[in-house]
Each structure stands twice: as structure tokens, then as C-alpha cells.
C-alpha atoms as a PDB file:
ATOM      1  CA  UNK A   1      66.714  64.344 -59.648  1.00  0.00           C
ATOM      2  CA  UNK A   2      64.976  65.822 -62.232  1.00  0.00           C
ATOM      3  CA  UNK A   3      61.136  65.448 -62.894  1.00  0.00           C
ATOM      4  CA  UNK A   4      61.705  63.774 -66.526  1.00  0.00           C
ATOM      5  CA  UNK A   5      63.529  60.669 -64.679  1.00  0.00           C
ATOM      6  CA  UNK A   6      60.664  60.148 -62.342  1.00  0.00           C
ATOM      7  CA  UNK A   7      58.729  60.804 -65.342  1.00  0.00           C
ATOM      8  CA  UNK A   8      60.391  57.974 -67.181  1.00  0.00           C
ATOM      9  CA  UNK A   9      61.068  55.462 -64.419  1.00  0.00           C
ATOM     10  CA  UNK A  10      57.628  55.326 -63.779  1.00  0.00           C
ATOM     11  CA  UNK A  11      56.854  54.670 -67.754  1.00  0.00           C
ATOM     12  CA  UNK A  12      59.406  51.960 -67.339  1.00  0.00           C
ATOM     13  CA  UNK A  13      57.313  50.117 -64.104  1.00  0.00           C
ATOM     14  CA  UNK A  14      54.194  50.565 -65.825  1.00  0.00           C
ATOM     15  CA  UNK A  15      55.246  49.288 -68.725  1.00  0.00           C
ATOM     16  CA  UNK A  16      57.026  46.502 -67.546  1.00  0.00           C
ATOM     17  CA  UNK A  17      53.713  45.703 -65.535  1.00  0.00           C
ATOM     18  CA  UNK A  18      51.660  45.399 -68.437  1.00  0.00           C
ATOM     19  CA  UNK A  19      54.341  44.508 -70.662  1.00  0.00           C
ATOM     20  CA  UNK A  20      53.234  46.862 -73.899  1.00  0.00           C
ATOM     21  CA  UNK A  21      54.637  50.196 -74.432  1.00  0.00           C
ATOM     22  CA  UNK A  22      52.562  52.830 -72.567  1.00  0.00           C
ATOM     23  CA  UNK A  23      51.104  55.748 -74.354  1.00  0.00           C
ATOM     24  CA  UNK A  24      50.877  58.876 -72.210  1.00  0.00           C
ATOM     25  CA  UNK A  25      49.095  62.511 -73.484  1.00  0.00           C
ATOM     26  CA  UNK A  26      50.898  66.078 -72.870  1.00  0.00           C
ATOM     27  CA  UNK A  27      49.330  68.819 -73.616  1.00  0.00           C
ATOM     28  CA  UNK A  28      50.986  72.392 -73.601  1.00  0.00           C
ATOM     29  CA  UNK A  29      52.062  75.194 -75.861  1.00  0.00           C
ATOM     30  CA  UNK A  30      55.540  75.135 -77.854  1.00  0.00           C
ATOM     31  CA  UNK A  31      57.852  76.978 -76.194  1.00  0.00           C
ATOM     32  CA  UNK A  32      60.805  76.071 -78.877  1.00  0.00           C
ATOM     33  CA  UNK A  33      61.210  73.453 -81.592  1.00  0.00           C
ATOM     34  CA  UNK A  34      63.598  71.874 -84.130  1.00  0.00           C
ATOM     35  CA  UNK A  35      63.655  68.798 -86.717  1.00  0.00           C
ATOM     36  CA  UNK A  36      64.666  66.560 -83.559  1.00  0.00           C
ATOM     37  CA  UNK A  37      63.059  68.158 -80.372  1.00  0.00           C
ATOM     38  CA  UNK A  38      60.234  70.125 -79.249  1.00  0.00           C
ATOM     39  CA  UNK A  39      59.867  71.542 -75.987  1.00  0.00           C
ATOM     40  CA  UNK A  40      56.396  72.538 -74.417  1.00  0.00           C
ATOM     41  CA  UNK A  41      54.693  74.818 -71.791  1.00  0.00           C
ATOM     42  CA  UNK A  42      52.195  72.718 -69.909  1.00  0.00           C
ATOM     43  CA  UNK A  43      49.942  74.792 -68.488  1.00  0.00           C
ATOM     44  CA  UNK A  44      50.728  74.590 -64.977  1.00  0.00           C
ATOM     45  CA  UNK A  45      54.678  76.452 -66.728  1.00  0.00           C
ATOM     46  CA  UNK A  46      56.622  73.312 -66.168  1.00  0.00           C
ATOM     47  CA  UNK A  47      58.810  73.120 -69.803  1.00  0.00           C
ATOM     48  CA  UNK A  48      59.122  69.493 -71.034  1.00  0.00           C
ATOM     49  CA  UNK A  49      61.467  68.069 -73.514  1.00  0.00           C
ATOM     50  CA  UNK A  50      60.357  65.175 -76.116  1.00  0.00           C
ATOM     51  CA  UNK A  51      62.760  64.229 -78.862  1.00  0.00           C
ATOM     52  CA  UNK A  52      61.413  63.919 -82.340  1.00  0.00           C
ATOM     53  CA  UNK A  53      62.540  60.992 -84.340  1.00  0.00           C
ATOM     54  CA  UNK A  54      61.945  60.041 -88.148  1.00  0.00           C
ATOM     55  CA  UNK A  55      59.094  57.755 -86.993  1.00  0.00           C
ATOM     56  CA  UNK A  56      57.352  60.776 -85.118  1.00  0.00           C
ATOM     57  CA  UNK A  57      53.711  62.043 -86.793  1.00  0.00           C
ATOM     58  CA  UNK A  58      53.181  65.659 -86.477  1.00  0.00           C
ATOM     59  CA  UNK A  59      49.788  66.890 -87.600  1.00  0.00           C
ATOM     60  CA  UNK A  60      47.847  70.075 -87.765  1.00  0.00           C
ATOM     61  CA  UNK A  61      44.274  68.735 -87.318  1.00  0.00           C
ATOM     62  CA  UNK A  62      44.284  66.201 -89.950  1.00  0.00           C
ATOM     63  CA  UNK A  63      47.143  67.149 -92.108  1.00  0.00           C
ATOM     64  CA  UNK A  64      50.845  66.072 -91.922  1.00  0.00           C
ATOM     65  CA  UNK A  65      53.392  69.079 -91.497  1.00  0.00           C
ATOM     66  CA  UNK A  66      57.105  69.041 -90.567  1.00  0.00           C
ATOM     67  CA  UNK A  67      57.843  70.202 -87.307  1.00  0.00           C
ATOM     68  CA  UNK A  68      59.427  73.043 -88.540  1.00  0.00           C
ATOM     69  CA  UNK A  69      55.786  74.566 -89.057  1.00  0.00           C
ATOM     70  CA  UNK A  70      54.951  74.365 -85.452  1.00  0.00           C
ATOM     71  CA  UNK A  71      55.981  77.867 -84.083  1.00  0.00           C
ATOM     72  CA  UNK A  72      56.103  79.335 -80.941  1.00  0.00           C
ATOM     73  CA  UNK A  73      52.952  79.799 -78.870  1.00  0.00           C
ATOM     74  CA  UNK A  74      50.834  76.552 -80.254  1.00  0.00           C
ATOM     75  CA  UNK A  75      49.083  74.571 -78.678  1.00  0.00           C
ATOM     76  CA  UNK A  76      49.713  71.032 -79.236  1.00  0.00           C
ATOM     77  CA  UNK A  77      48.981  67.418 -77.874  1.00  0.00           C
ATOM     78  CA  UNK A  78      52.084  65.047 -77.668  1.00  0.00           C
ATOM     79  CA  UNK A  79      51.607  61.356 -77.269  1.00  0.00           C
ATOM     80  CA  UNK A  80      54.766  59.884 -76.157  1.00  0.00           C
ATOM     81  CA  UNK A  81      56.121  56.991 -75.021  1.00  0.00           C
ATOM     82  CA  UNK A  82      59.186  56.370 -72.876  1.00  0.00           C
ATOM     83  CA  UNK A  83      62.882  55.160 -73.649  1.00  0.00           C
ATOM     84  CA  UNK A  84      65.963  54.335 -71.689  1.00  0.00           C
ATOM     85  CA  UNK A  85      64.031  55.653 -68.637  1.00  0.00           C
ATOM     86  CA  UNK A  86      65.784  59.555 -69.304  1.00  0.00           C
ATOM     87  CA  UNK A  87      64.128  60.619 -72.798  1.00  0.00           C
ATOM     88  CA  UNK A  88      60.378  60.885 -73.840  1.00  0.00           C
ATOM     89  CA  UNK A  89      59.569  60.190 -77.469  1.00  0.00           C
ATOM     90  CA  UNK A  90      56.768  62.124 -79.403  1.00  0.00           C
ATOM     91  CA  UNK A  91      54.939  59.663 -81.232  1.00  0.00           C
ATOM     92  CA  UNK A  92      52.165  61.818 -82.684  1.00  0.00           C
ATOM     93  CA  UNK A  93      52.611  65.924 -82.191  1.00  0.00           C
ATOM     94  CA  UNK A  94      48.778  67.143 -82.729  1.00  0.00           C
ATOM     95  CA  UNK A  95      48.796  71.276 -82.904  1.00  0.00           C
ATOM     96  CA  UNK A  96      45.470  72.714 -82.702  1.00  0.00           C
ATOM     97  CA  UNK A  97      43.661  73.197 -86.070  1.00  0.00           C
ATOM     98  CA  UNK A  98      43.403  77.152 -85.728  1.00  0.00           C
ATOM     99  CA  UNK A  99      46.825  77.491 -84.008  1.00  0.00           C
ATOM    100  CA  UNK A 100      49.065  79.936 -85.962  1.00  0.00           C
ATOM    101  CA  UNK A 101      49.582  79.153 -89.332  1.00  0.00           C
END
């Protein structure tokens, strides 16, 4: 089994145990993106997958973009939360203020 499953049953546990949806922080660099998916680098070169929905903030410092602005190589900070145990979803996509672009 993959490492997004654990990943996501143990979002499910924990936030069944506390019974609010659980926030957790990746950090990495972009390794591809599109208007509903970005996939990161973290930096120990595991690639993770987060799906990007119309709710999803992406920011460059303190400024809105579209995720099409992200490119290749930045580093971001994802906050994502969990859903149907298989699928992380990016809740706010951070990229580093002097990041490309």
C-alpha cells in the first residue's frame, strides 16, 4: 500500500479522535502543477500529490495567484487536510516570497 493511504487513514483516526478536521503542513518544492493538482518534492525526494479544488488559497507571500504561476522548482508550504482516506486536499498553497517569479 502506498504511503498516501497510510497518510490518509491516519488523518481519518485523528480526526475522528478529535472530531474537527485536522490541518497538517508539507513543505517541498513543485515538482509539476495544474489548475487541479500540484505535486511536490519534500525534501527527503518523496513526490506527493494534493488536489487543488475551487476552495483552495494559493499565495505568494501575501498575494493571491492562480496556481498556474507556481512553476517548477518553488518552494512552497501546503496545508492540507484529508478526504475519503485516499486524496489530500491543499487548503492554502504558500510559495516562498522570492521563489521564481
Amino acid at each position: 500500500m502506498s504511503s498516501r493511504f497510510w497518510l490518509g487513514i491516519i488523518f481519518l483516526v485523528a480526526t475522528l479522535a478529535i472530531g474537527q478536521p485536522l490541518l497538517v503542513i508539507f513543505s517541498g518544492a513543485v515538482h509539476g502543477v495544474s489548475k487541479k493538482q500540484i505535486t511536490i518534492e519534500t525534501p527527503e525526494g518523496n513526490l506527493l500529490d494534493f488536489d487543488i479544488t475551487k476552495k483552495t488559497r494559493v499565495m505568494r507571500g501575501n498575494k493571491q495567484i492562480a496556481p498556474e504561476d507556481l512553476q517548477t522548482g518553488d518552494s512552497v508550504t501546503i496545508e492540507a487536510k484529508p478526504e475519503m482516506v485516499r486524496y489530500l486536499i491543499a487548503v492554502t498553497i504558500t510559495a516562498q516570497a522570492g521563489s521564481k517569479k
